[in-house]
Protein backbone atom coordinates (compact mmCIF):
# COMPACT_ATOMS: atom_id res chain seq x y z
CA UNK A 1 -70.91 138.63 -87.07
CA UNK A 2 -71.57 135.13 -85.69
CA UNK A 3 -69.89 133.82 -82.42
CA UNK A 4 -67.10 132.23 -84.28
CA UNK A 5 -66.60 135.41 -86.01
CA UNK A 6 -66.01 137.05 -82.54
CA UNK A 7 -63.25 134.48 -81.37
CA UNK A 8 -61.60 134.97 -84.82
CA UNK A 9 -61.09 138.55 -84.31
CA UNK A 10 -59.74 138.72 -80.46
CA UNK A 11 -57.30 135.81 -82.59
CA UNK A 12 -56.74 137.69 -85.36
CA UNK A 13 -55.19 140.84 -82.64
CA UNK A 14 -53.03 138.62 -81.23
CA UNK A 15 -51.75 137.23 -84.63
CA UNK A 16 -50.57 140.93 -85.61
CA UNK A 17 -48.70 141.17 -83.05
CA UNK A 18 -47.26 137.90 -83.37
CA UNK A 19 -46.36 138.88 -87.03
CA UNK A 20 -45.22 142.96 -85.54
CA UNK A 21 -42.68 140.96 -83.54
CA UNK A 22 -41.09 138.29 -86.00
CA UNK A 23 -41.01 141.74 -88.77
CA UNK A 24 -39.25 143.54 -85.79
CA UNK A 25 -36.52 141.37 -85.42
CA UNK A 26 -34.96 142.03 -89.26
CA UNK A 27 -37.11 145.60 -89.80
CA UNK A 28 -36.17 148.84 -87.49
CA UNK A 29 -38.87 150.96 -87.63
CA UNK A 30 -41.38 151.22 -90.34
CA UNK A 31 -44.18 150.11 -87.82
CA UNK A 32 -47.02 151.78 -89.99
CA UNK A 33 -45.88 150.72 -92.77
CA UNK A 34 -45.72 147.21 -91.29
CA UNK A 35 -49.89 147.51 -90.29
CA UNK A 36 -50.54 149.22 -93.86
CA UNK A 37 -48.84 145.65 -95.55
CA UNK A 38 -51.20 143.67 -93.16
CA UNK A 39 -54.47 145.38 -94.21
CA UNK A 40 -53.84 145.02 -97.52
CA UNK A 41 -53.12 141.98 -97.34
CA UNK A 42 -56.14 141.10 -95.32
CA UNK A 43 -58.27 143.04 -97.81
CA UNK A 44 -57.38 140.78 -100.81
CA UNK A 45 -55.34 143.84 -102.08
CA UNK A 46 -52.05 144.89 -103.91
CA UNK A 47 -49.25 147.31 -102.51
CA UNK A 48 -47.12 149.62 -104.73
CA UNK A 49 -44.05 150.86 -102.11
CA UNK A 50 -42.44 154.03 -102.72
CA UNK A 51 -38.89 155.31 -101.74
CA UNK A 52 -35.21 155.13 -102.23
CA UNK A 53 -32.94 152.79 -102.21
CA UNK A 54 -31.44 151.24 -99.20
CA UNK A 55 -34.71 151.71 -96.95
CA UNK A 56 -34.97 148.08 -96.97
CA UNK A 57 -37.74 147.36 -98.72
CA UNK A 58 -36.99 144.08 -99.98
CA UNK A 59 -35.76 142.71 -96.99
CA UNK A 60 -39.04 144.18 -95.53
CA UNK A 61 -41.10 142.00 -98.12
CA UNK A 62 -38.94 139.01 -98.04
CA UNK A 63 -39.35 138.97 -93.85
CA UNK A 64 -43.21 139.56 -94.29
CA UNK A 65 -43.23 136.46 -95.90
CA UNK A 66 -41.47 134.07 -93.65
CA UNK A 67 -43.56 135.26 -91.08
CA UNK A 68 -46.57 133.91 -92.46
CA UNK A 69 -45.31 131.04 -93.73
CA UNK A 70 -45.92 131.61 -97.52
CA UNK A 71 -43.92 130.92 -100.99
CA UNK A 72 -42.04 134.12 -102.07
CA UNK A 73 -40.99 135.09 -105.49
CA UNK A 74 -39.35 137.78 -106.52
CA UNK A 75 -38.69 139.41 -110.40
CA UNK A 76 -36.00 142.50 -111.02
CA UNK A 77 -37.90 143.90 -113.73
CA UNK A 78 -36.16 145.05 -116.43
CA UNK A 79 -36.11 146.74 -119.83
CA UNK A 80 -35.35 143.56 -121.58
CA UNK A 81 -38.01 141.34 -119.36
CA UNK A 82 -40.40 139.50 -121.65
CA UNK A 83 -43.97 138.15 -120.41
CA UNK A 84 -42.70 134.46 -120.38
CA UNK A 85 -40.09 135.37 -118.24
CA UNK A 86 -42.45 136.15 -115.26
CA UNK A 87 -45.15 133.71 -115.98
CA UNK A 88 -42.98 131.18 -117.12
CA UNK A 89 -42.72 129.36 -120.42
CA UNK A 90 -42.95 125.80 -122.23
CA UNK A 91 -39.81 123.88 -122.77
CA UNK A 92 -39.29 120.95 -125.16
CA UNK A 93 -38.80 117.22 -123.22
CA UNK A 94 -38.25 114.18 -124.69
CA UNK A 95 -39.36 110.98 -122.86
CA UNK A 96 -36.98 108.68 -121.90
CA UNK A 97 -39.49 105.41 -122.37
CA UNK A 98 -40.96 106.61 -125.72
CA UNK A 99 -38.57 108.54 -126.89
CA UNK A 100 -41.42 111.62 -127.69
CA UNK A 101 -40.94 115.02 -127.28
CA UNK A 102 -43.39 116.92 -125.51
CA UNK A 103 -44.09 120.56 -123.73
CA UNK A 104 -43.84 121.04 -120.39
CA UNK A 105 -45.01 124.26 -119.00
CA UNK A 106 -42.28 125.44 -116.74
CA UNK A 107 -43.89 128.30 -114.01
CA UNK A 108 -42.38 131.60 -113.36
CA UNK A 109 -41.59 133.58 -110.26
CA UNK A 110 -45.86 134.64 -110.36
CA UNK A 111 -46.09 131.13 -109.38
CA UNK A 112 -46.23 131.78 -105.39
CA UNK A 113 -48.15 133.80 -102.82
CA UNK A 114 -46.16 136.78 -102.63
CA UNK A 115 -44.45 138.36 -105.40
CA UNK A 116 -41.88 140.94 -105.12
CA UNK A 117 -41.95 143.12 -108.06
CA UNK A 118 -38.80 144.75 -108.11
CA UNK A 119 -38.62 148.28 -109.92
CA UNK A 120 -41.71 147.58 -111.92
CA UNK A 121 -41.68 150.87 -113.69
CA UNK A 122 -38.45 149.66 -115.55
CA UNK A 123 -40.27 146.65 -117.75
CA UNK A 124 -41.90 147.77 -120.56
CA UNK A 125 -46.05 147.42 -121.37
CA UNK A 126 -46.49 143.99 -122.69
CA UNK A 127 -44.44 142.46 -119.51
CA UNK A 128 -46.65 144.92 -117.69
CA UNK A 129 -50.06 143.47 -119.20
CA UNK A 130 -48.89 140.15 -118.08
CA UNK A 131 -48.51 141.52 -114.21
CA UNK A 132 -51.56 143.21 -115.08
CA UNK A 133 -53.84 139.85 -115.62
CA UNK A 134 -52.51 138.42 -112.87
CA UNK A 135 -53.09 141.51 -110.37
CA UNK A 136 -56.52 141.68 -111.38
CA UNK A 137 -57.85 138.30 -112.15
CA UNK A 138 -55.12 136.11 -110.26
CA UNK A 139 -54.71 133.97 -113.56
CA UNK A 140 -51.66 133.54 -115.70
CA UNK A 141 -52.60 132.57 -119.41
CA UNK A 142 -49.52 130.97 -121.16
CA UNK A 143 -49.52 128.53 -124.06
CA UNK A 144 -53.18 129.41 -124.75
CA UNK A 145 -54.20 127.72 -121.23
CA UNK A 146 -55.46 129.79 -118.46
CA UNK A 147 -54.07 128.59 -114.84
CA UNK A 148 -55.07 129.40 -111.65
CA UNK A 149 -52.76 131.18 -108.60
CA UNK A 150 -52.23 130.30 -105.52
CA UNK A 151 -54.32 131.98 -102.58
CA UNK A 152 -53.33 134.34 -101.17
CA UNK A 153 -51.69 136.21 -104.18
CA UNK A 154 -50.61 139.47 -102.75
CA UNK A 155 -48.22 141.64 -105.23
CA UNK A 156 -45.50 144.24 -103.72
CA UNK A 157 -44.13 146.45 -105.89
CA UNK A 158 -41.77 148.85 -105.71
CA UNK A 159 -40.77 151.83 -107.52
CA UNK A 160 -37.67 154.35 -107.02
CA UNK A 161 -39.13 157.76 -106.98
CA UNK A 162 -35.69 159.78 -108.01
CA UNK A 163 -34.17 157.93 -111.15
CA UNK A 164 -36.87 157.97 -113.86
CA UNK A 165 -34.33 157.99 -116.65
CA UNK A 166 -35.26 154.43 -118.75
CA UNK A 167 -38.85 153.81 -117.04
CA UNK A 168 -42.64 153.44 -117.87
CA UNK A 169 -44.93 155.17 -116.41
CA UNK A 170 -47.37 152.50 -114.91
CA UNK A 171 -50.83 152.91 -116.54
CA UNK A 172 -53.39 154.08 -114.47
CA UNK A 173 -55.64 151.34 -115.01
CA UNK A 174 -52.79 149.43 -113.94
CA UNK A 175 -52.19 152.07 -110.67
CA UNK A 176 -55.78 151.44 -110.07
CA UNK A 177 -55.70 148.03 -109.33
CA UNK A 178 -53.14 148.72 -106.15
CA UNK A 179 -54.94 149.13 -102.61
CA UNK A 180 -52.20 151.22 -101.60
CA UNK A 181 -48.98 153.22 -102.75
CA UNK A 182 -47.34 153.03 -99.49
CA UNK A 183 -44.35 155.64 -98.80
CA UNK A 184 -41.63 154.61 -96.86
CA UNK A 185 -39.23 157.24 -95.20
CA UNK A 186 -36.21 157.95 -94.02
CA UNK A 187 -35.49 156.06 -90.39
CA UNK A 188 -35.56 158.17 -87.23
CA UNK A 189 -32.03 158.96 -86.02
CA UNK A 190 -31.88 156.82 -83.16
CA UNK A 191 -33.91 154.14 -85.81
CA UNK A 192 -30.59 154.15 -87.71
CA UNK A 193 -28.06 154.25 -85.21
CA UNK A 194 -29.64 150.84 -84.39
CA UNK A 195 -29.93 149.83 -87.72
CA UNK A 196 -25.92 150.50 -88.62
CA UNK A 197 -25.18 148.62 -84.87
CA UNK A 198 -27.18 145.12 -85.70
CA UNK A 199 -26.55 145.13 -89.81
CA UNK A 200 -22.78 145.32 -89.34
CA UNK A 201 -22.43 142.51 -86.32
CA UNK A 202 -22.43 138.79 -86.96
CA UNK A 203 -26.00 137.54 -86.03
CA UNK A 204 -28.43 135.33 -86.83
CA UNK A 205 -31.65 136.11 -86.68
CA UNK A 206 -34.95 132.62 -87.31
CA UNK A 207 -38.38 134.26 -88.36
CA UNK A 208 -40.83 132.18 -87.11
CA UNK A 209 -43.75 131.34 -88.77
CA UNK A 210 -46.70 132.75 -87.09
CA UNK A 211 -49.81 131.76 -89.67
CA UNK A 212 -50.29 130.35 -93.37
CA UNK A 213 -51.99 130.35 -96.09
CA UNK A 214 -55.16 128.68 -95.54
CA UNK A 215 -55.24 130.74 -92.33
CA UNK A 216 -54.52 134.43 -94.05
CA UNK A 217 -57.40 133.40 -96.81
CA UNK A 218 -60.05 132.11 -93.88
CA UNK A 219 -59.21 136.09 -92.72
CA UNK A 220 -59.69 137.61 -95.84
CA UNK A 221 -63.26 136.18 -95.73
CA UNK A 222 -63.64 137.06 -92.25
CA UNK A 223 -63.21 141.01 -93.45
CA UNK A 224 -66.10 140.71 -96.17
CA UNK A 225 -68.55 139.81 -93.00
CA UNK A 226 -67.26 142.83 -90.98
CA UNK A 227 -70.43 144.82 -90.53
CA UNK A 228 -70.37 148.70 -92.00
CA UNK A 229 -72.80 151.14 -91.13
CA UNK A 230 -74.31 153.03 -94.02
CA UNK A 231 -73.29 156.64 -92.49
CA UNK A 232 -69.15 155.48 -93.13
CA UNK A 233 -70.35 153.94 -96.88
CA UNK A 234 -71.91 157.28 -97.67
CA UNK A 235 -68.94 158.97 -96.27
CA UNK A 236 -66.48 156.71 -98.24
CA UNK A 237 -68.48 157.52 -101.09
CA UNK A 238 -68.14 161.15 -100.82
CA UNK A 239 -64.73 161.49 -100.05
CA UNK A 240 -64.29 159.59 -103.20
CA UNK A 241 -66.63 161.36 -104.98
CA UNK A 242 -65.46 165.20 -104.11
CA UNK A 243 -62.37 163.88 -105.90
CA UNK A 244 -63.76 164.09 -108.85
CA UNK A 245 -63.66 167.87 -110.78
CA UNK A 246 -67.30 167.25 -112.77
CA UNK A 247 -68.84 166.43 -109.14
CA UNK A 248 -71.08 169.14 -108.45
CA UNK A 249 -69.95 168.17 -104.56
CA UNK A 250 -65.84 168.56 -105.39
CA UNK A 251 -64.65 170.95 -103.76
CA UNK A 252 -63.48 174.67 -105.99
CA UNK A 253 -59.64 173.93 -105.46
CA UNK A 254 -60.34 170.16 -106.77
CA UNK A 255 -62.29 171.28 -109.83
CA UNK A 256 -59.08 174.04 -110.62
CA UNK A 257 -56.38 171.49 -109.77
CA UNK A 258 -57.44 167.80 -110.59
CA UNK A 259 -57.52 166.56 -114.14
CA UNK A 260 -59.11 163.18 -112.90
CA UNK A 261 -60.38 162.19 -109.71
CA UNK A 262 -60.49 158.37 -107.89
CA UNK A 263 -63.31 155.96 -109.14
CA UNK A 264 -65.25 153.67 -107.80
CA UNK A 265 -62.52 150.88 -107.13
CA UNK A 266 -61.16 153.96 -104.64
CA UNK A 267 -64.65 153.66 -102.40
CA UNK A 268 -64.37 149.64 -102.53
CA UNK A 269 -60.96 149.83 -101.24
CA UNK A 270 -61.67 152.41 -98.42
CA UNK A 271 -64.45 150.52 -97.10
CA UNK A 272 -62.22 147.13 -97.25
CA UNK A 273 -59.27 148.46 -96.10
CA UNK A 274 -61.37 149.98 -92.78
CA UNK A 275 -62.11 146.51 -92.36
CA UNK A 276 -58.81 144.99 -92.16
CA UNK A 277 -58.32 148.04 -89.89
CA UNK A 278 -60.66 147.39 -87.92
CA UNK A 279 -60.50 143.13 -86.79
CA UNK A 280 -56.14 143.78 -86.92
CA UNK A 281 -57.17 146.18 -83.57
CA UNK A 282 -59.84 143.69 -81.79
CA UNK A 283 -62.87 145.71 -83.14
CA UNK A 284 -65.68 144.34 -84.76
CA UNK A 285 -67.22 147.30 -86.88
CA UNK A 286 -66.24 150.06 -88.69
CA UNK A 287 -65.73 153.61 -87.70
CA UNK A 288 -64.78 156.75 -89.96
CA UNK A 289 -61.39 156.95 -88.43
CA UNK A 290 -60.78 153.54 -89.96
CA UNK A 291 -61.56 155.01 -93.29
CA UNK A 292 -59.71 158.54 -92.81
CA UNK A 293 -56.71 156.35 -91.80
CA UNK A 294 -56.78 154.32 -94.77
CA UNK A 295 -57.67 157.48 -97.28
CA UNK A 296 -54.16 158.45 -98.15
CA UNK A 297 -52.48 155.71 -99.62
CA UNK A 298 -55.94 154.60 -101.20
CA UNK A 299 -56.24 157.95 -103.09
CA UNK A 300 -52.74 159.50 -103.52
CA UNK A 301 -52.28 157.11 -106.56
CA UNK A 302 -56.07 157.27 -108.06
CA UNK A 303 -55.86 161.27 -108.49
CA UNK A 304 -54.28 163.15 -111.22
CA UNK A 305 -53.38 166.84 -110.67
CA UNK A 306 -53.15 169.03 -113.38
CA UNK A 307 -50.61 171.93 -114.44
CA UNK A 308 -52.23 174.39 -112.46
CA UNK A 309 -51.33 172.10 -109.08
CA UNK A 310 -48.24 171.84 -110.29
CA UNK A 311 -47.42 175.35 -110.66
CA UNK A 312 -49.28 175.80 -107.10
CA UNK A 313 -46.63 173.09 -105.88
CA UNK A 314 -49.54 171.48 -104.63
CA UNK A 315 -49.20 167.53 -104.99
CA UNK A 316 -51.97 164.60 -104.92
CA UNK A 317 -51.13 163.97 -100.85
CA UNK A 318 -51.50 167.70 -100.38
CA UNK A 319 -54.95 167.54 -101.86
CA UNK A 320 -56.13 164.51 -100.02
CA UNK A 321 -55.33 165.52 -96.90
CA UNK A 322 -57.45 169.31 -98.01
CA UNK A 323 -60.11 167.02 -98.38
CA UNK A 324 -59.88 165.01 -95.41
CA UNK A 325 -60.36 168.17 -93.88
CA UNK A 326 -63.14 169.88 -95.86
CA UNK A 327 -65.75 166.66 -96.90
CA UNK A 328 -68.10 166.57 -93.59
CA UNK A 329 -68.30 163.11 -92.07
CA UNK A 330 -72.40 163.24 -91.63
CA UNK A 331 -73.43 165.16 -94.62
CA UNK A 332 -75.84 162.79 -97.02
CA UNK A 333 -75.05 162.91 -100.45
C-alpha cells in the first residue's frame, strides 16, 4: 500500500464511526450487523437479511442510506411483480412540436445505489432473473438496450424466515451471488425497552450525511490493494474447500451431512470481505481472524445439508462453525 493508501485507511476508521453514529440515532442495537452492511458494502458485495418482522430492517436499510448520502430505492416484491416493473419500462410520448410519438424508457426502482428488495422470495423466477442480471453484472437490459447502473450498486434483500406459504425458493446460483445472509435477532431487553421509549415519543431525528458515492467507490478500490498474505489465501481456500463432501480434505461429518459444499465465489468473498474488515478497524493487512469473522454469513448460504443433517438437527451454521473449529489455520493444502 502506497502512502496515500495509508492516510485513506486511518480516514476510512474514522468514517465508520461517523456512519456507527448517524445509524445509531434511528437503529438500537444491531451494532454487528451494522459493521457486516459496511464490509459488504466496501467489498463490492450483496446482502440477503434474515429475520422477522418488526426487527426493523427496512428502516435499518433506508437509514444506511442517508448516511452515505446515496439514492435509495426500494421494491415490495410480489407474486404478481413483472421484470418491467423493477427495471422499468417504455412508455408511448407524443411530441408536442411534431406531433410524433416516440418511446421513452422510463427507469425502475433498480435505477439507484441502494436497492431494498423487500421479501424477495415472494416474486416469482423471471422477476428474479431480472434482479439476477443486475446483481451480477450491474446492467439492466430493457427494450433490447443494455444500460449501465449507478456505482455503488449494493442490493439488500430481505427474506421472512417463518411464513413460506406463497414463496420461491431463491436459486442457488442466485444465493451465490450474495456476500452475506446476515441474521438479525431479537433486541436485548434493555435494547427494547429503549426502543418502545424513543419510537412512541414525538421526535425528530436529521441523518447526516457522512460520505458519497464517489467516496464509497474510491474505497471499494482501496480494498482490492489491501495486501493478503498467502498463509490466510490458503487458509480461505481450505475452509472453503473442506466444505465440499468429494474433497478428500472435508471433514467425515461434512461428507455424511452436506449434499453440496461452497465454491469458489465463497473463497473470493472471504478474502474480500477480510479486507473490508480489516481498513473499517485502521489495519492495513489481513489476518485469519478477519477471515474466521467473516466465515459465517459467507458460507451459511453457499452449503446445502442433506437429510441425514436434518434428521441430526444439525443446520448449515452448526456445520460452519464445526469447521471453524476443525480446518487448522497453518496446514498447506
Amino acid at each position: 500500500m502506497t502512502s496515500t493508501d495509508v492516510e485513506a485507511v486511518a480516514q476510512l476508521r474514522a468514517t465508520r464511526d461517523r456512519i456507527c453514529a448517524e445509524i445509531g440515532k434511528v437503529i438500537i442495537g444491531q451494532k454487528e450487523v451494522v459493521e457486516q452492511l459496511l464490509v459488504a458494502l466496501l467489498s463490492g458485495g450483496h446482502c440477503l437479511l434474515v429475520g422477522v418482522p418488526g426487527l426493523a430492517k427496512t428502516t435499518l436499510i433506508q437509514t444506511l442510506a442517508q448516511s452515505l448520502d446515496l439514492s435509495f430505492g426500494r421494491i415490495q416484491f410480489t407474486p404478481d411483480l413483472m421484470p418491467s416493473d423493477i427495471t422499468g419500462t417504455e412508455v408511448i410520448e407524443e411530441d408536442p412540436d411534431t406531433g410524433r410519438k416516440i418511446f421513452r424508457f422510463v427507469r425502475g426502482p433498480l435505477f439507484a445505489n441502494i436497492v431494498l428488495a423487500d421479501e424477495v422470495n415472494r416474486t416469482p423466477p423471471k422477476t428474479q432473473a431480472a434482479l439476477l442480471q443486475a446483481m451480477q453484472e450491474h446492467a439492466v437490459t430493457a427494450g433490447g438496450e443494455t444500460m449501465r447502473l449507478s456505482e455503488p450498486f449494493f442490493v439488500l434483500a430481505t427474506q421472512n424466515p417463518i411464513e413460506q406459504e406463497g414463496t420461491y425458493p431463491l436459486p442457488e446460483a442466485q444465493l451465490d451471488r450474495f456476500i452475506f445472509e446476515l441474521w438479525i435477532d431479537y433486541p436485548a431487553p434493555s435494547e427494547e425497552e429503549e426502543i418502545v421509549r424513543t419510537t412512541t415519543a414525538i421526535q425528530q431525528i436529521e441523518i447526516g450525511q457522512v460520505i458519497d458515492a464517489e467516496q464509497i467507490v474510491e474505497m471499494q478500490q482501496l480494498v482490492r490493494r489491501v495486501p493478503v498474505a498467502d498463509q490466510i489465501i490458503n487458509y480461505a481456500v481450505r475452509l472453503v474447500r473442506s466444505s465440499r463432501p468429494a474433497n478428500d480434505i472435508a471433514p467425515d461429518y461434512v461428507k455424511e451431512m452436506i449434499n453440496w459444499g461452497a465454491g469458489p465465489r465463497a473463497s473470493q468473498y472471504l478474502i474480500l470481505a477480510g479486507k473490508a474488515r480489516a481498513i473499517l478497524d485502521g489495519r492495513h493487512s489481513v489476518s485469519i481472524d478477519d477471515v474466521r469473522a467473516a466465515a459465517l454469513p459467507v458460507l451459511r448460504h453457499r452449503i446445502v445439508p442433506n437429510f441425514h443433517a436434518e434428521a441430526e438437527n444439525v443446520n448449515a451454521p452448526e456445520l460452519v462453525r464445526r469447521l471453524l473449529a476443525d480446518v487448522p489455520e497453518d496446514e498447506k493444502t
